[in-house]
N, C-alpha and C. Protein backbone atom coordinates (compact mmCIF):
# COMPACT_ATOMS: atom_id res chain seq x y z
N UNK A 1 34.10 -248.49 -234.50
CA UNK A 1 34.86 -249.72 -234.58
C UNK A 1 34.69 -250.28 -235.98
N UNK A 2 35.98 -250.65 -236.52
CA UNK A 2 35.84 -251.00 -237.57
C UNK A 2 35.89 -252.49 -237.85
N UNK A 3 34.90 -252.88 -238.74
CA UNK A 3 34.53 -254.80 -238.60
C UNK A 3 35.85 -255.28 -239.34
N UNK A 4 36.39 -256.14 -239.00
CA UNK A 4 37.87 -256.97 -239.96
C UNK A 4 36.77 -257.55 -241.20
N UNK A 5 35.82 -257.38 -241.05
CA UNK A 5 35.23 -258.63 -242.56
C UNK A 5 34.26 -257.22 -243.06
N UNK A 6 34.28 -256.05 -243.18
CA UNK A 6 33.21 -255.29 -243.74
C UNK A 6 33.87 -255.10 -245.18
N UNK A 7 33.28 -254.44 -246.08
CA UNK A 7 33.58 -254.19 -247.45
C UNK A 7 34.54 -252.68 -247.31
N UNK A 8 35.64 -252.60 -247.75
CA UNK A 8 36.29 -251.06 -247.82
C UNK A 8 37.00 -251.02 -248.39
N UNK A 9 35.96 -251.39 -249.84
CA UNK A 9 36.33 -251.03 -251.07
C UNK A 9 34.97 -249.97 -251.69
N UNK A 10 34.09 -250.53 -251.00
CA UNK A 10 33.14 -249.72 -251.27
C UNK A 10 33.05 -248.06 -251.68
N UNK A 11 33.97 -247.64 -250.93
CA UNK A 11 34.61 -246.23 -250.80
C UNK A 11 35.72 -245.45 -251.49
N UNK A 12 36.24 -246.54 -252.36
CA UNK A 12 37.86 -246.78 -253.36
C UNK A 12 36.94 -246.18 -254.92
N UNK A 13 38.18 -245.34 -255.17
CA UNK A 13 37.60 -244.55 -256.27
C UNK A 13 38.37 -244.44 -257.39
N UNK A 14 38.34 -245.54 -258.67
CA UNK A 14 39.39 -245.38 -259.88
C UNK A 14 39.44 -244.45 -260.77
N UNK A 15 40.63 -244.20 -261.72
CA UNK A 15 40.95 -243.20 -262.53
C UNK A 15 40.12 -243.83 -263.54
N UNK A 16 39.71 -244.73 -263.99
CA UNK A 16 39.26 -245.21 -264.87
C UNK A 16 37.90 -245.80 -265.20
N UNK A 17 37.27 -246.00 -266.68
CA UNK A 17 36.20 -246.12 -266.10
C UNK A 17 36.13 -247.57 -266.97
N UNK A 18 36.99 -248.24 -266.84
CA UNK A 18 36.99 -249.59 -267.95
C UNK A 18 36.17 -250.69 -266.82
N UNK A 19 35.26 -251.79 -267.51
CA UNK A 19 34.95 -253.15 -267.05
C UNK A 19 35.48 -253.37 -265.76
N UNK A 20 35.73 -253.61 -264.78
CA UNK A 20 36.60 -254.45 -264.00
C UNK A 20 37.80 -254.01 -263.03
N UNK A 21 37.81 -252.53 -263.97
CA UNK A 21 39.09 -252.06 -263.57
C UNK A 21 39.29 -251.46 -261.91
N UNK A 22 38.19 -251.19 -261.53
CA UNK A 22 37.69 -250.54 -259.96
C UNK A 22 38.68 -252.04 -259.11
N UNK A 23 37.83 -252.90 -259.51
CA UNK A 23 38.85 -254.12 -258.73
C UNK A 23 40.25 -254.83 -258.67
N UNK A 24 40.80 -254.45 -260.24
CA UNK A 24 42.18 -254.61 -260.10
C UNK A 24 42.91 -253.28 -259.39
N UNK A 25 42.84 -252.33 -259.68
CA UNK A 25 42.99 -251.29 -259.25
C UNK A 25 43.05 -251.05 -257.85
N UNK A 26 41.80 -251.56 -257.17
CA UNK A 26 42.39 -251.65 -255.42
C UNK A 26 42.97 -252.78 -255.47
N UNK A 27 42.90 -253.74 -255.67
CA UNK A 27 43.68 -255.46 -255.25
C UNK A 27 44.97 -254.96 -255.44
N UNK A 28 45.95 -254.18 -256.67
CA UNK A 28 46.91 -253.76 -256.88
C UNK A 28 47.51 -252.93 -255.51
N UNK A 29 46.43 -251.87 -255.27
CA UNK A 29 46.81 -250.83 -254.00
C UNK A 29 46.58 -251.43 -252.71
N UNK A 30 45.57 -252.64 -252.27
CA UNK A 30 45.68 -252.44 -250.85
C UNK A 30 45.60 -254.31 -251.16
N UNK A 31 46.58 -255.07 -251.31
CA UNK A 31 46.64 -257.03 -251.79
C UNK A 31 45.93 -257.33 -250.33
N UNK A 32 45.64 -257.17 -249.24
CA UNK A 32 44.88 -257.30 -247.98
C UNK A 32 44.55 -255.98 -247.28
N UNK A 33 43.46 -256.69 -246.53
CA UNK A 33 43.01 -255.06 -245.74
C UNK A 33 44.03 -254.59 -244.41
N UNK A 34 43.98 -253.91 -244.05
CA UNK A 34 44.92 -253.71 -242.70
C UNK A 34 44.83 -254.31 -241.97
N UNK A 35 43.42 -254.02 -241.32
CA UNK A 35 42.39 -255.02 -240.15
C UNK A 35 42.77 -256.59 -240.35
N UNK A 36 42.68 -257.13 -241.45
CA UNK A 36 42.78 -258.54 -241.57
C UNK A 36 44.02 -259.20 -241.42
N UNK A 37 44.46 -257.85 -241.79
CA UNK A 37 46.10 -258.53 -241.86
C UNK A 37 46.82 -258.08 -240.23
N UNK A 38 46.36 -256.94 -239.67
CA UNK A 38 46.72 -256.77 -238.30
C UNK A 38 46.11 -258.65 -237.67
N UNK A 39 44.71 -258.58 -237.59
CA UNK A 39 43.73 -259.83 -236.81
C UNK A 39 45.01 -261.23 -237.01
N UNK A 40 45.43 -261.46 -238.62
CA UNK A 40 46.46 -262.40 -238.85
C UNK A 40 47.51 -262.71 -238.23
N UNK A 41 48.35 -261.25 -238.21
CA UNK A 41 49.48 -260.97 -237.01
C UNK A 41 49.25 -261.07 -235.84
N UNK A 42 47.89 -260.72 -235.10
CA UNK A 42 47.67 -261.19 -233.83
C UNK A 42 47.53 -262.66 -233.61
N UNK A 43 47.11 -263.37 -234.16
CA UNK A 43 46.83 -264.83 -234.30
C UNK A 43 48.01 -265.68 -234.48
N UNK A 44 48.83 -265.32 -235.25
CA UNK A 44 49.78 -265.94 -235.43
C UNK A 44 51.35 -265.60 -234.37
N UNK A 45 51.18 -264.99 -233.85
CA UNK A 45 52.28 -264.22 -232.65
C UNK A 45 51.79 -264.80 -231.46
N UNK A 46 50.22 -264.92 -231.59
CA UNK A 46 49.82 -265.42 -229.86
C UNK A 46 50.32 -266.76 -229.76
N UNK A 47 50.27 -267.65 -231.18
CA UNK A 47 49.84 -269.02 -230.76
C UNK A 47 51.38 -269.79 -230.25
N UNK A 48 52.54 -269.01 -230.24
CA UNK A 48 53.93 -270.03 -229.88
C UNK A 48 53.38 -269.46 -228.42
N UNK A 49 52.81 -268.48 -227.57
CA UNK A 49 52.49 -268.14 -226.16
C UNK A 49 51.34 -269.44 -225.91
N UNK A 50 50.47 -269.66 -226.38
CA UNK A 50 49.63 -270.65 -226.41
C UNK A 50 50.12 -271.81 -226.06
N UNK A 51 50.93 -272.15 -227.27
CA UNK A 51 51.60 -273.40 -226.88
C UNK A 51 52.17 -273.68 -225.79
N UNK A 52 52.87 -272.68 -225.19
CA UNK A 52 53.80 -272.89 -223.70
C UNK A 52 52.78 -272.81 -222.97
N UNK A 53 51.51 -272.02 -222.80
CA UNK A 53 50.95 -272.25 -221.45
C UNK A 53 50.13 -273.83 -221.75
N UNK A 54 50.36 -274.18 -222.50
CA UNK A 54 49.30 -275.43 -222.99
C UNK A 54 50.32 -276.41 -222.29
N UNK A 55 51.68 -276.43 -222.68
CA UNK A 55 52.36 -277.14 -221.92
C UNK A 55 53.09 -276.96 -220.30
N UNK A 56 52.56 -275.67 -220.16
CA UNK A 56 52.50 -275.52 -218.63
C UNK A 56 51.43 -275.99 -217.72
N UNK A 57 50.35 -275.73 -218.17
CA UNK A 57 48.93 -276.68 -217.95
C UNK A 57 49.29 -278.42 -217.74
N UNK A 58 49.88 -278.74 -218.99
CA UNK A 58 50.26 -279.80 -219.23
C UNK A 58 51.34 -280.38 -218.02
N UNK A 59 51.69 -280.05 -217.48
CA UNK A 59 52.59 -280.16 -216.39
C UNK A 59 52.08 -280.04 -214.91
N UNK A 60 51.05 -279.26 -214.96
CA UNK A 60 50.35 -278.52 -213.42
C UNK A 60 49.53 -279.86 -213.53
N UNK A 61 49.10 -280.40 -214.62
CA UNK A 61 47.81 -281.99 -213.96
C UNK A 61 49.42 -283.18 -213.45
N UNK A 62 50.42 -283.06 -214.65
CA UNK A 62 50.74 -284.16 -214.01
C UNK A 62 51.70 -284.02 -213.00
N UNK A 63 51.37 -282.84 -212.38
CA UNK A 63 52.07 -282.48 -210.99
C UNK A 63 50.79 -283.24 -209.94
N UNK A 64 49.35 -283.14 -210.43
CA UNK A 64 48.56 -283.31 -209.83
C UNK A 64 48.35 -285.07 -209.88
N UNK A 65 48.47 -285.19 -210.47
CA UNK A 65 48.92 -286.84 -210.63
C UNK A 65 49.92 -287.68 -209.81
N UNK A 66 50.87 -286.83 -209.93
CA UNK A 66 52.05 -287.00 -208.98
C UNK A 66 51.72 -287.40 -207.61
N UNK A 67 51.06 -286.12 -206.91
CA UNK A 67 50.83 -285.49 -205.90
C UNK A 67 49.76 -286.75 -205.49
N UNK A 68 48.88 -286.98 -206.49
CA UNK A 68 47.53 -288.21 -205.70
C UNK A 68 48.34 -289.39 -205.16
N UNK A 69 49.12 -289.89 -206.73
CA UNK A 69 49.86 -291.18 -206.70
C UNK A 69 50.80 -291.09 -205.19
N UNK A 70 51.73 -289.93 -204.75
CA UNK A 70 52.15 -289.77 -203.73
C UNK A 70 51.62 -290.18 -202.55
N UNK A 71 50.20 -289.50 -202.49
CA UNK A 71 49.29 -289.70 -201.26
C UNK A 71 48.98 -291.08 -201.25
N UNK A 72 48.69 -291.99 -202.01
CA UNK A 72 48.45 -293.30 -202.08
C UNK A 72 49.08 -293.73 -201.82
N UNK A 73 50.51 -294.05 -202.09
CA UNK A 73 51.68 -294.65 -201.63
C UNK A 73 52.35 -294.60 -200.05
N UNK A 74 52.02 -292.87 -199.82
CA UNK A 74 52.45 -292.55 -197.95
C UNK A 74 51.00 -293.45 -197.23
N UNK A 75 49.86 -293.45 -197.61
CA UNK A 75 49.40 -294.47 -196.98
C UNK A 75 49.07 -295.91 -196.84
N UNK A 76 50.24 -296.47 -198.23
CA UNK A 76 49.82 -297.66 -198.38
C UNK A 76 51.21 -298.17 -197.52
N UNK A 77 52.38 -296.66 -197.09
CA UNK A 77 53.11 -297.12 -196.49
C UNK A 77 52.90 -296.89 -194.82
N UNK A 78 51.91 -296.20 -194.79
CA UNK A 78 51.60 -296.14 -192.94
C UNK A 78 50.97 -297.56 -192.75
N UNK A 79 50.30 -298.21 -193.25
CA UNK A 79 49.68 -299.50 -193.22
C UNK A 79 50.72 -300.46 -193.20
N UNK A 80 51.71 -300.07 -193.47
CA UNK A 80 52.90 -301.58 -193.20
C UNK A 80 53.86 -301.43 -194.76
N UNK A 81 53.36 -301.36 -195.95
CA UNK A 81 53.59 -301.40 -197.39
C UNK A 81 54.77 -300.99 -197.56
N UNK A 82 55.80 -301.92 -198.26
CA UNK A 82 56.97 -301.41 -198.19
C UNK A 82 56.94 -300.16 -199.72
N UNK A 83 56.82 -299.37 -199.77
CA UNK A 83 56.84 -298.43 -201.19
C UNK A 83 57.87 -297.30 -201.40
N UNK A 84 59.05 -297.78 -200.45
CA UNK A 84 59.95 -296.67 -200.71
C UNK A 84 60.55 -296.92 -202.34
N UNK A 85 60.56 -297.73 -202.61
CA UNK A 85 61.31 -297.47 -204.23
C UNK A 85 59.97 -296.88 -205.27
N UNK A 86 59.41 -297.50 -204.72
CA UNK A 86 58.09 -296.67 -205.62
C UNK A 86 58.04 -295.23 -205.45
N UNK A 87 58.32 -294.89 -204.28
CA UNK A 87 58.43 -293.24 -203.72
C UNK A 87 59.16 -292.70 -204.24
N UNK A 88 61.04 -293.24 -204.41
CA UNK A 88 61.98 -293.07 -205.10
C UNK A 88 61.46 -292.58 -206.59
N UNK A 89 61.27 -293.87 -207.33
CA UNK A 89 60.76 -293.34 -208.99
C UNK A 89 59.91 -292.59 -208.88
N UNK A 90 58.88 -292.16 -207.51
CA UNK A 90 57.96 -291.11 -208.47
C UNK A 90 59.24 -289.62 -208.12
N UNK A 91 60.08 -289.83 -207.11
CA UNK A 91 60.56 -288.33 -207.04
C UNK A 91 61.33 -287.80 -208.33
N UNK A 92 62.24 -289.54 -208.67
CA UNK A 92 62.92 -289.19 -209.97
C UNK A 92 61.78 -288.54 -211.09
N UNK A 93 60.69 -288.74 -211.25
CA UNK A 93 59.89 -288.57 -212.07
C UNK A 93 59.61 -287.42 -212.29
N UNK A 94 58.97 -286.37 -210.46
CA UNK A 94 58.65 -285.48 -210.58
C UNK A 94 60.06 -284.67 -210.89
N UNK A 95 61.34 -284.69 -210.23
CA UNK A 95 62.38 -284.32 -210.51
C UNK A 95 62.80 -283.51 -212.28
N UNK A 96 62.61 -285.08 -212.98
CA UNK A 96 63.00 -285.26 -214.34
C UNK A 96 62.16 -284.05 -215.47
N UNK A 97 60.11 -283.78 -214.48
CA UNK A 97 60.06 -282.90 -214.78
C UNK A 97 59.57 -281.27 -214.65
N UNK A 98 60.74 -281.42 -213.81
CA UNK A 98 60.84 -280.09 -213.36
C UNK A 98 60.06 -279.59 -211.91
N UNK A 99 59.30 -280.33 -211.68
CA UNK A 99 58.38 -280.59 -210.37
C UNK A 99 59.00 -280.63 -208.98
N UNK A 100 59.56 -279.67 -208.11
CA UNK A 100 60.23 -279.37 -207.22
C UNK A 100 59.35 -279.57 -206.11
N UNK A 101 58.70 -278.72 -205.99
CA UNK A 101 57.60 -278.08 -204.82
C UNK A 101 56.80 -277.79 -205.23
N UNK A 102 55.53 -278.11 -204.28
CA UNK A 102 53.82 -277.79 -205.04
C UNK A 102 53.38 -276.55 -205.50
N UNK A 103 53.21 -276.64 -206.66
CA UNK A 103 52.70 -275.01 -207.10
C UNK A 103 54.05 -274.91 -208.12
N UNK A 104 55.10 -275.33 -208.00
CA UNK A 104 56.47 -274.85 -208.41
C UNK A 104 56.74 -275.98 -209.61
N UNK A 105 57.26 -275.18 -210.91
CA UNK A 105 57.35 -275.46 -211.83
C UNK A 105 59.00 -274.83 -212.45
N UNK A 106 59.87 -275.51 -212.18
CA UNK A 106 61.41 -274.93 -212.67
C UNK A 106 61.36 -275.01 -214.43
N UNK A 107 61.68 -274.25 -214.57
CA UNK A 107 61.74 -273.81 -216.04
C UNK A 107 63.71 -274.64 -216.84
N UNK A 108 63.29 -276.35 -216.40
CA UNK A 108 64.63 -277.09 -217.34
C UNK A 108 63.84 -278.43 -218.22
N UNK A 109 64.37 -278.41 -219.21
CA UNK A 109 64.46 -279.82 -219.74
C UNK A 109 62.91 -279.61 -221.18
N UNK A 110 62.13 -279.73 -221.21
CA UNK A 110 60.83 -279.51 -222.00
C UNK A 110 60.35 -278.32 -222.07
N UNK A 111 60.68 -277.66 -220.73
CA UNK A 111 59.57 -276.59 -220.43
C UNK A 111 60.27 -275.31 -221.20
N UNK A 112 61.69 -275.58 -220.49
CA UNK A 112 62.70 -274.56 -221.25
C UNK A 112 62.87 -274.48 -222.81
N UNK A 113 62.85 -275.58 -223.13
CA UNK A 113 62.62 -275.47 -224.68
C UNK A 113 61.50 -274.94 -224.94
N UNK A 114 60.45 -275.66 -224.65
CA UNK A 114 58.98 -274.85 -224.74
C UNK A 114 59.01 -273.16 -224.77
N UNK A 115 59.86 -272.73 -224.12
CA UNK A 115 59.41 -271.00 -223.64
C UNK A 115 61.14 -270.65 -225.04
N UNK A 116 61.61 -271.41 -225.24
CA UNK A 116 62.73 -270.66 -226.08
C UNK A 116 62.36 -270.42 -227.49
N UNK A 117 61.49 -271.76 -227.66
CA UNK A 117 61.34 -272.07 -228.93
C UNK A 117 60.18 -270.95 -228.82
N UNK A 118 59.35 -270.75 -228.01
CA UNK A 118 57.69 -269.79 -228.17
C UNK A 118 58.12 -268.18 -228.26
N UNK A 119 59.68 -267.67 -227.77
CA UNK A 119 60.24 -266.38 -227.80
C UNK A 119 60.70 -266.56 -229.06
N UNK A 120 61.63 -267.47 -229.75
CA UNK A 120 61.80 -267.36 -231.14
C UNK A 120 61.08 -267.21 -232.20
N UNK A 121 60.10 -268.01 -232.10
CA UNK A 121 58.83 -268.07 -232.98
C UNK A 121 58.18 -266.65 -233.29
N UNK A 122 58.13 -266.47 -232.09
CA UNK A 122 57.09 -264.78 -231.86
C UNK A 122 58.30 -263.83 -232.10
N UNK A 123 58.85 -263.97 -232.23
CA UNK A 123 60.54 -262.93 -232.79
C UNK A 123 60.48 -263.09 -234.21
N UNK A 124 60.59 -264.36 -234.82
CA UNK A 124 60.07 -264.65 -236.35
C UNK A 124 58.86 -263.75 -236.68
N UNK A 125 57.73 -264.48 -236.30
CA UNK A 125 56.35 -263.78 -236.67
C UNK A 125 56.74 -262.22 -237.03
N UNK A 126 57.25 -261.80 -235.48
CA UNK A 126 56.96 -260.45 -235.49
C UNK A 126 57.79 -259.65 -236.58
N UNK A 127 59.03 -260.13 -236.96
CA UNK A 127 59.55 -259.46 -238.05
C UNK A 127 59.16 -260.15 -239.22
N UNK A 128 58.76 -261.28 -239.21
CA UNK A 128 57.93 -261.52 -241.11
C UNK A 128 57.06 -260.36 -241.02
N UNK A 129 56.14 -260.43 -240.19
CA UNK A 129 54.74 -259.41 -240.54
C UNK A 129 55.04 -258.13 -240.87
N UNK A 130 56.32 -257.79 -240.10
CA UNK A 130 56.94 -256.44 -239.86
C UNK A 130 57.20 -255.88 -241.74
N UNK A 131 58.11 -256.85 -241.93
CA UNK A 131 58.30 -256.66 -243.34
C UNK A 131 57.35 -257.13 -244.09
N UNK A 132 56.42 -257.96 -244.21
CA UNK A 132 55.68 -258.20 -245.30
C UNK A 132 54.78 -256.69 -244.97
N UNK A 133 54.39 -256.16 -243.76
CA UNK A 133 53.64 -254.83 -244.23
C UNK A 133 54.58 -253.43 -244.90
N UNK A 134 55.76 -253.87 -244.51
CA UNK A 134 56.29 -252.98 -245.25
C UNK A 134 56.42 -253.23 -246.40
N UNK A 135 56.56 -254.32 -247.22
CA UNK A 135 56.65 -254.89 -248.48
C UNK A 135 55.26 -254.61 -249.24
N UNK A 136 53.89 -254.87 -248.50
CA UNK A 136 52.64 -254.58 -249.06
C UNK A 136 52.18 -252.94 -249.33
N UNK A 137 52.37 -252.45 -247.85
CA UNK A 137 52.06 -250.94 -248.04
C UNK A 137 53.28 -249.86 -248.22
């Protein structure tokens, strides 16, 4: 296994035997290592996937929020409490985002952008990197 941070230059062998020249000489042939620059491309491709499950997360509490505030309300209405409009706005609420059925998460309005914008992004990434390694090596 090869370390992304080890030295492999150590092993790089110049035509020349001037001052300095060993180091321009690889910096010229290899401007990043593979490893580092693969580790880069992984990092930077994951994180628009990141973001969407961050905002899918982001959605599953305030489904769970929903869901308490709900329970509070059906029993503040078995007790007599009039809370149907309160019931109303929370459905518009859960409705508005995307919150159908428990567990269930419809993919409109935030979320959908969320997952369009995180396939574009990672479509970008993947062809910058694509060409900048072809441009480097």
């Amino acid at each position: 296994v090869e370390s992304a941070w080890g030295d492999e230059q150590s092993a790089f062998t110049c035509n020349t035997q001037q001052p300095g020249c060993e180091n321009v000489c690889y910096d010229k042939s290899f401007p990043i290592s593979h490893v580092r620059f693969w580790v880069l491309q992984i990092i930077f491709v994951s994180v628009p996937t990141l973001m969407y499950l961050a905002h899918v997360f982001y959605l599953m509490r305030k489904e769970e929020r929903y869901n308490r505030k709900e329970e509070e309300l059906k029993e503040l209405q078995k007790e007599g409490g009039d809370v149907n409009i309160h019931l109303k706005q929370l459905e518009i609420k859960k409705y508005k985002h995307g919150i159908e059925e428990h567990g269930k998460v419809k993919m409109r309005g935030g979320l959908l952008c969320t997952y369009a914008m995180s396939i574009l992004f990672k479509s970008i990434f993947e062809v910058a990197f694509l060409l900048i390694q072809w441009y480097l090596y």
